[in-house]
PDB file of N, CA and C in Angstrom:
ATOM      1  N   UNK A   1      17.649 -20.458  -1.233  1.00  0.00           N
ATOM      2  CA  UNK A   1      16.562 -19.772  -0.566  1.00  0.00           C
ATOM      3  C   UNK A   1      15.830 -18.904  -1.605  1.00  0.00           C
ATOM      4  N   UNK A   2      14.797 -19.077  -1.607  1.00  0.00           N
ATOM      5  CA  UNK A   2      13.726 -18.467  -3.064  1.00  0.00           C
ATOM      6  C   UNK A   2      13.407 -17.391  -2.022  1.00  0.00           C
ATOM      7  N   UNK A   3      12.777 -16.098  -2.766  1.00  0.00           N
ATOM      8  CA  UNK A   3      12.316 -14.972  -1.939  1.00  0.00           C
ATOM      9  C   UNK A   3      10.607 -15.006  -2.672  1.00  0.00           C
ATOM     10  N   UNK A   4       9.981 -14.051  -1.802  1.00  0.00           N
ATOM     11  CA  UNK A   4       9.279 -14.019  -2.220  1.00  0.00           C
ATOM     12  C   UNK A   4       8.787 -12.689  -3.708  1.00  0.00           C
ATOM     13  N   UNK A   5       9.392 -12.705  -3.922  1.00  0.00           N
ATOM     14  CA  UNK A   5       9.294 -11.500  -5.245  1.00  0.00           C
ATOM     15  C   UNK A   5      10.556 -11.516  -6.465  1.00  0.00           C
ATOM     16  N   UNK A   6      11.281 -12.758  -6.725  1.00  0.00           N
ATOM     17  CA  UNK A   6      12.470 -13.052  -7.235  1.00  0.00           C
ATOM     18  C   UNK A   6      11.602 -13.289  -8.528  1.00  0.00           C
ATOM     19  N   UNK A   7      10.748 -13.568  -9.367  1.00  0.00           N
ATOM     20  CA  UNK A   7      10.159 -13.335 -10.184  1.00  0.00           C
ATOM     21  C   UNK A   7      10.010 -12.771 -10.964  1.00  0.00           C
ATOM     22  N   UNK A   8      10.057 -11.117 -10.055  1.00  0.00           N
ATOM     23  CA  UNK A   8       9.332  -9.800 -11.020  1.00  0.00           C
ATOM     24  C   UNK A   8      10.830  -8.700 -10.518  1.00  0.00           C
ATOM     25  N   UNK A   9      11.753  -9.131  -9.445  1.00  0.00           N
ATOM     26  CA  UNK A   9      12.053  -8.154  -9.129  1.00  0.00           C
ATOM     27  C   UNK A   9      13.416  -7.810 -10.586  1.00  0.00           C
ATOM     28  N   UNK A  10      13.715  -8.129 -11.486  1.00  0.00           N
ATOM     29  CA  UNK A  10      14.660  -7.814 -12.399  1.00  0.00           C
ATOM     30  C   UNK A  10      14.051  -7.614 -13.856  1.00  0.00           C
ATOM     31  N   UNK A  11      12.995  -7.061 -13.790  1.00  0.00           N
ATOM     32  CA  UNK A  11      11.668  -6.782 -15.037  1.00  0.00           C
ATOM     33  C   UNK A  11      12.058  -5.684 -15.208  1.00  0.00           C
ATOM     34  N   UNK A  12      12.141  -4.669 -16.378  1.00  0.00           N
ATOM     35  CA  UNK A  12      11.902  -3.676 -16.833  1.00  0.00           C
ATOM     36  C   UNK A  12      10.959  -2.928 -16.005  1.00  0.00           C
ATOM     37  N   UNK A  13      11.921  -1.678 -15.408  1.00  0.00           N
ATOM     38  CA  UNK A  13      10.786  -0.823 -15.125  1.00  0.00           C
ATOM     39  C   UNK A  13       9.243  -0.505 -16.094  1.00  0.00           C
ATOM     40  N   UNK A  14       8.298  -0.498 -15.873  1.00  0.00           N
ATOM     41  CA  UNK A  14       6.789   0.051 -16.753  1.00  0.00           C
ATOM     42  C   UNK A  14       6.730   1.379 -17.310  1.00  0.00           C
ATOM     43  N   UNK A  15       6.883   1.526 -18.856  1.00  0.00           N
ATOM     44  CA  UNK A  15       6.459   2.965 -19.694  1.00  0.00           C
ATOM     45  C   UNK A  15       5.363   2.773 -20.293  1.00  0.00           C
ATOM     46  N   UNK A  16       4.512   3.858 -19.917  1.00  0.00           N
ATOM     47  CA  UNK A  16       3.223   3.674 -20.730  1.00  0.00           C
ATOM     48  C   UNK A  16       3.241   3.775 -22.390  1.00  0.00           C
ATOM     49  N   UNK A  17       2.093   3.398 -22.432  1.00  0.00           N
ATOM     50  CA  UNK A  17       2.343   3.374 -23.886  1.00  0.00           C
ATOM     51  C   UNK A  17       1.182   4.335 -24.698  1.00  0.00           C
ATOM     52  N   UNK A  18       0.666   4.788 -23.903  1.00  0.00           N
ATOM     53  CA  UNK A  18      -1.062   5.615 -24.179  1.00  0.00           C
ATOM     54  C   UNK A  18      -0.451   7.166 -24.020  1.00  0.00           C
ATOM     55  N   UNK A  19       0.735   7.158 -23.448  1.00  0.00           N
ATOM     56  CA  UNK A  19       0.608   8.749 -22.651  1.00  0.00           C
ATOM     57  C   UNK A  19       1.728   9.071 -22.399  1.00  0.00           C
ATOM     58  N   UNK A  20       2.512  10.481 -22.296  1.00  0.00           N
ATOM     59  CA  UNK A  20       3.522  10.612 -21.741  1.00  0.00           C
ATOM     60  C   UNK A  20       3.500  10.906 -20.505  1.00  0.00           C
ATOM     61  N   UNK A  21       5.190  10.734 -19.781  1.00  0.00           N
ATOM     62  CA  UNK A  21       5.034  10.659 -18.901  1.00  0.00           C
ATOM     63  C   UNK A  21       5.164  11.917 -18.348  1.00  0.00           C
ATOM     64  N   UNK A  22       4.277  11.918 -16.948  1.00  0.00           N
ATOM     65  CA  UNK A  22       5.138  13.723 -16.499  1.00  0.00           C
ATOM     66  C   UNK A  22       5.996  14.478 -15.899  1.00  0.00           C
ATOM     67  N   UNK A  23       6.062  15.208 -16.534  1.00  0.00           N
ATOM     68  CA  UNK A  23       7.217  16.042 -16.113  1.00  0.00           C
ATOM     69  C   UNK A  23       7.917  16.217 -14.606  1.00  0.00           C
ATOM     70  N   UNK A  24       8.892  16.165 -14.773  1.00  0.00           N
ATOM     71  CA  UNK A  24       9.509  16.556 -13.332  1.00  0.00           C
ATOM     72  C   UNK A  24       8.623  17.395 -12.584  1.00  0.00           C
ATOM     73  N   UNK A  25       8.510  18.767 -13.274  1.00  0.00           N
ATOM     74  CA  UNK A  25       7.593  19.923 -12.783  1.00  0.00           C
ATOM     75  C   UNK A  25       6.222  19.378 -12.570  1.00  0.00           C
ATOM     76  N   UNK A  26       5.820  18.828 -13.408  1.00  0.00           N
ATOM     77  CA  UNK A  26       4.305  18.881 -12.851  1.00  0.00           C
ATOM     78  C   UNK A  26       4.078  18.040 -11.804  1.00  0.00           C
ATOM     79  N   UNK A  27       5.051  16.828 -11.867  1.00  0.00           N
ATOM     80  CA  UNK A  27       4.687  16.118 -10.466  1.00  0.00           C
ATOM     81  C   UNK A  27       4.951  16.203  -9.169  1.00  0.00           C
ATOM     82  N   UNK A  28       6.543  17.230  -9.663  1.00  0.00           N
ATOM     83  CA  UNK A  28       6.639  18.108  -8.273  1.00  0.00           C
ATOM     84  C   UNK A  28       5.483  19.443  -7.506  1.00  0.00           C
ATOM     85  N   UNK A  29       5.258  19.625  -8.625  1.00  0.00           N
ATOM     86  CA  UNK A  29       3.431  20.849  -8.268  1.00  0.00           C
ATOM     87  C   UNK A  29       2.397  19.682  -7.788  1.00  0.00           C
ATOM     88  N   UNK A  30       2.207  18.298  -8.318  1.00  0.00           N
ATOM     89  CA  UNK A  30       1.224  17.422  -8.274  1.00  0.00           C
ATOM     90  C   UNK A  30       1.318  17.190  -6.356  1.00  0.00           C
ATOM     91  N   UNK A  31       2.577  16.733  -5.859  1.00  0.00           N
ATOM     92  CA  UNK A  31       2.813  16.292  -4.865  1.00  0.00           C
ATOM     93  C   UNK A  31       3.325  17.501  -3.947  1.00  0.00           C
ATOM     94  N   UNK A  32       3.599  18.708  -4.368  1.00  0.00           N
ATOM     95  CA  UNK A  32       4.056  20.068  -3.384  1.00  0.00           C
ATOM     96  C   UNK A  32       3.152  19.644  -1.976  1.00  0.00           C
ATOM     97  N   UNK A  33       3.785  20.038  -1.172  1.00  0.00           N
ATOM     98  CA  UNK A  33       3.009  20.250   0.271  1.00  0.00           C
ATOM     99  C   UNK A  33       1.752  21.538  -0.012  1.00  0.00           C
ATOM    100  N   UNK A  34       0.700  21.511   0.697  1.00  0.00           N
ATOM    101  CA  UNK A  34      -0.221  22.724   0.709  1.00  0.00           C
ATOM    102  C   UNK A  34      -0.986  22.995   1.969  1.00  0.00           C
ATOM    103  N   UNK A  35      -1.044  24.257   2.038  1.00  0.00           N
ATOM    104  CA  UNK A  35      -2.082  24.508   3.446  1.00  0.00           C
ATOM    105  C   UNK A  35      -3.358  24.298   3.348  1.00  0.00           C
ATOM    106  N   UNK A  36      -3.660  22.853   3.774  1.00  0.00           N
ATOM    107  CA  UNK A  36      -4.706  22.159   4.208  1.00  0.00           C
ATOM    108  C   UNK A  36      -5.520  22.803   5.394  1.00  0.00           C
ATOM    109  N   UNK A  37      -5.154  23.285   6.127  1.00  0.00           N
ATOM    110  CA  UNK A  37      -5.873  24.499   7.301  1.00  0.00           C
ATOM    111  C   UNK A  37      -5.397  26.402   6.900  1.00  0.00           C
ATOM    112  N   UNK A  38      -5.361  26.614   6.110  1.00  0.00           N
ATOM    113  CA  UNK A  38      -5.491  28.203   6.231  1.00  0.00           C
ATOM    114  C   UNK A  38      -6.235  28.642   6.873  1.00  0.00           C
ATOM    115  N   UNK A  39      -5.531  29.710   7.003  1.00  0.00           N
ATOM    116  CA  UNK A  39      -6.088  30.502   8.318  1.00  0.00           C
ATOM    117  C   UNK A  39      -5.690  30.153   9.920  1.00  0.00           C
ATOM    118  N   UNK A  40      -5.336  29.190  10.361  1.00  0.00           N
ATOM    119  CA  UNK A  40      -4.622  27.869  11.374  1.00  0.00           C
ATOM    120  C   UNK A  40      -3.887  28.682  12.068  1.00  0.00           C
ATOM    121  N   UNK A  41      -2.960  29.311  11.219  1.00  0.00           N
ATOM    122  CA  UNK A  41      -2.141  29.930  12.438  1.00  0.00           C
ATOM    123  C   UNK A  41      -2.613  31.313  12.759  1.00  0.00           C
ATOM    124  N   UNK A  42      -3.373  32.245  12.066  1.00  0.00           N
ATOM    125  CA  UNK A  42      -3.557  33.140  12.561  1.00  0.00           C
ATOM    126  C   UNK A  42      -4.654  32.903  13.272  1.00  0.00           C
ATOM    127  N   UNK A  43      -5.429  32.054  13.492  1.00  0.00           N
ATOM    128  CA  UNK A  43      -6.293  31.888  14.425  1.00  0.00           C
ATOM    129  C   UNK A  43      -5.994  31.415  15.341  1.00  0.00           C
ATOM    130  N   UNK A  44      -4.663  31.113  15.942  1.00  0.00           N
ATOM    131  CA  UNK A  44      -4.130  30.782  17.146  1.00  0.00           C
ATOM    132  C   UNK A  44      -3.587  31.872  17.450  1.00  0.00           C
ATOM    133  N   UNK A  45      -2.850  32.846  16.822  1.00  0.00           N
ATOM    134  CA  UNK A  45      -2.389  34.009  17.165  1.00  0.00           C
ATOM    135  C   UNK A  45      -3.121  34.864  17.532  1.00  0.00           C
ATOM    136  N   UNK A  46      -4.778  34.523  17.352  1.00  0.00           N
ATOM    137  CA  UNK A  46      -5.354  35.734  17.688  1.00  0.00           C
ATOM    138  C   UNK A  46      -5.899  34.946  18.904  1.00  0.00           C
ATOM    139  N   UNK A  47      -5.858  33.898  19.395  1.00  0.00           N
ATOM    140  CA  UNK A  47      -6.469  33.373  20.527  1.00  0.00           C
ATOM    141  C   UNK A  47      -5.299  33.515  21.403  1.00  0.00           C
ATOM    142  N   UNK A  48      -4.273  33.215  21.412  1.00  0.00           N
ATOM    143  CA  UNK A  48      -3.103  33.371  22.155  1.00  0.00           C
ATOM    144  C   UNK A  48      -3.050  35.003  22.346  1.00  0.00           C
ATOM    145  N   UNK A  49      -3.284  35.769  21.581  1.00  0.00           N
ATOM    146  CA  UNK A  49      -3.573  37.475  21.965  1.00  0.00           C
ATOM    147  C   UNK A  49      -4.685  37.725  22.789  1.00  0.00           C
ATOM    148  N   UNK A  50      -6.092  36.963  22.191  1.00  0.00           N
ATOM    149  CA  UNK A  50      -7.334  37.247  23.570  1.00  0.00           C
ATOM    150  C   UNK A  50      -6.646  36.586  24.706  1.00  0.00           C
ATOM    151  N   UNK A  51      -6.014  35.686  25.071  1.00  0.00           N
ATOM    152  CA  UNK A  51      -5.830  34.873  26.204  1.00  0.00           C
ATOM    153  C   UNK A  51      -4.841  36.145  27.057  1.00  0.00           C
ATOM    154  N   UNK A  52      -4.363  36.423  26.497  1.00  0.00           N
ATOM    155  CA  UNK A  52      -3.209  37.516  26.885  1.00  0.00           C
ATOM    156  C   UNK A  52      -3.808  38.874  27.615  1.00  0.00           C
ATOM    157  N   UNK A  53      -4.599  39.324  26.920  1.00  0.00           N
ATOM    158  CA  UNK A  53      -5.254  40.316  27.134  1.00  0.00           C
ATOM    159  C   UNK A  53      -6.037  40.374  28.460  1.00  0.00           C
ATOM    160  N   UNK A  54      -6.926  39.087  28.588  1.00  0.00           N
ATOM    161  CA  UNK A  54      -7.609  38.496  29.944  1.00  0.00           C
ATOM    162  C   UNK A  54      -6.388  38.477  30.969  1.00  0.00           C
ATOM    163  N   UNK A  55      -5.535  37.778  31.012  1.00  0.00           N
ATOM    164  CA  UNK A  55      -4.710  37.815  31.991  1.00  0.00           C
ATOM    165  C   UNK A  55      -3.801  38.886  32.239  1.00  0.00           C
ATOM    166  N   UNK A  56      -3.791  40.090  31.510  1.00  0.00           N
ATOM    167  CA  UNK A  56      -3.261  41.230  31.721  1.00  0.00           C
ATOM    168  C   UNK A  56      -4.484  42.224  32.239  1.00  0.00           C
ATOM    169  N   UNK A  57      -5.740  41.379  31.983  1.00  0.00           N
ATOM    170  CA  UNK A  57      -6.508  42.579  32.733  1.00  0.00           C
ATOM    171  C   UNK A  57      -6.976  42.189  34.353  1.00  0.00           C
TER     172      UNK A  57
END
């Protein structure tokens, strides 16, 4: 039974040859999670406080 990728799949992983490669660190900073909405939650906290306020008055 042939697969379909039996070809390439026992090749040498790829090292460039132009560039080094990077660092643990930088690609962990490259790929870190980030707050894409700042501000997000405190602007629910302050709507969840007006909402509060109305129904306490």
């Amino acid at each position: 039974m042939t697969h379909e990728y039996d070809d390439i799949i026992d090749l040498p992983h790829y090292e460039p040859q132009k560039h080094k490669r990077m660092t643990m660190e930088s690609r962990a900073a490259q790929f870190a999670p980030f707050a894409a909405l700042t501000g997000y939650h405190a602007a629910i906290r302050e709507t969840a406080r007006q909402a509060q306020e109305q129904t306490e008055d």
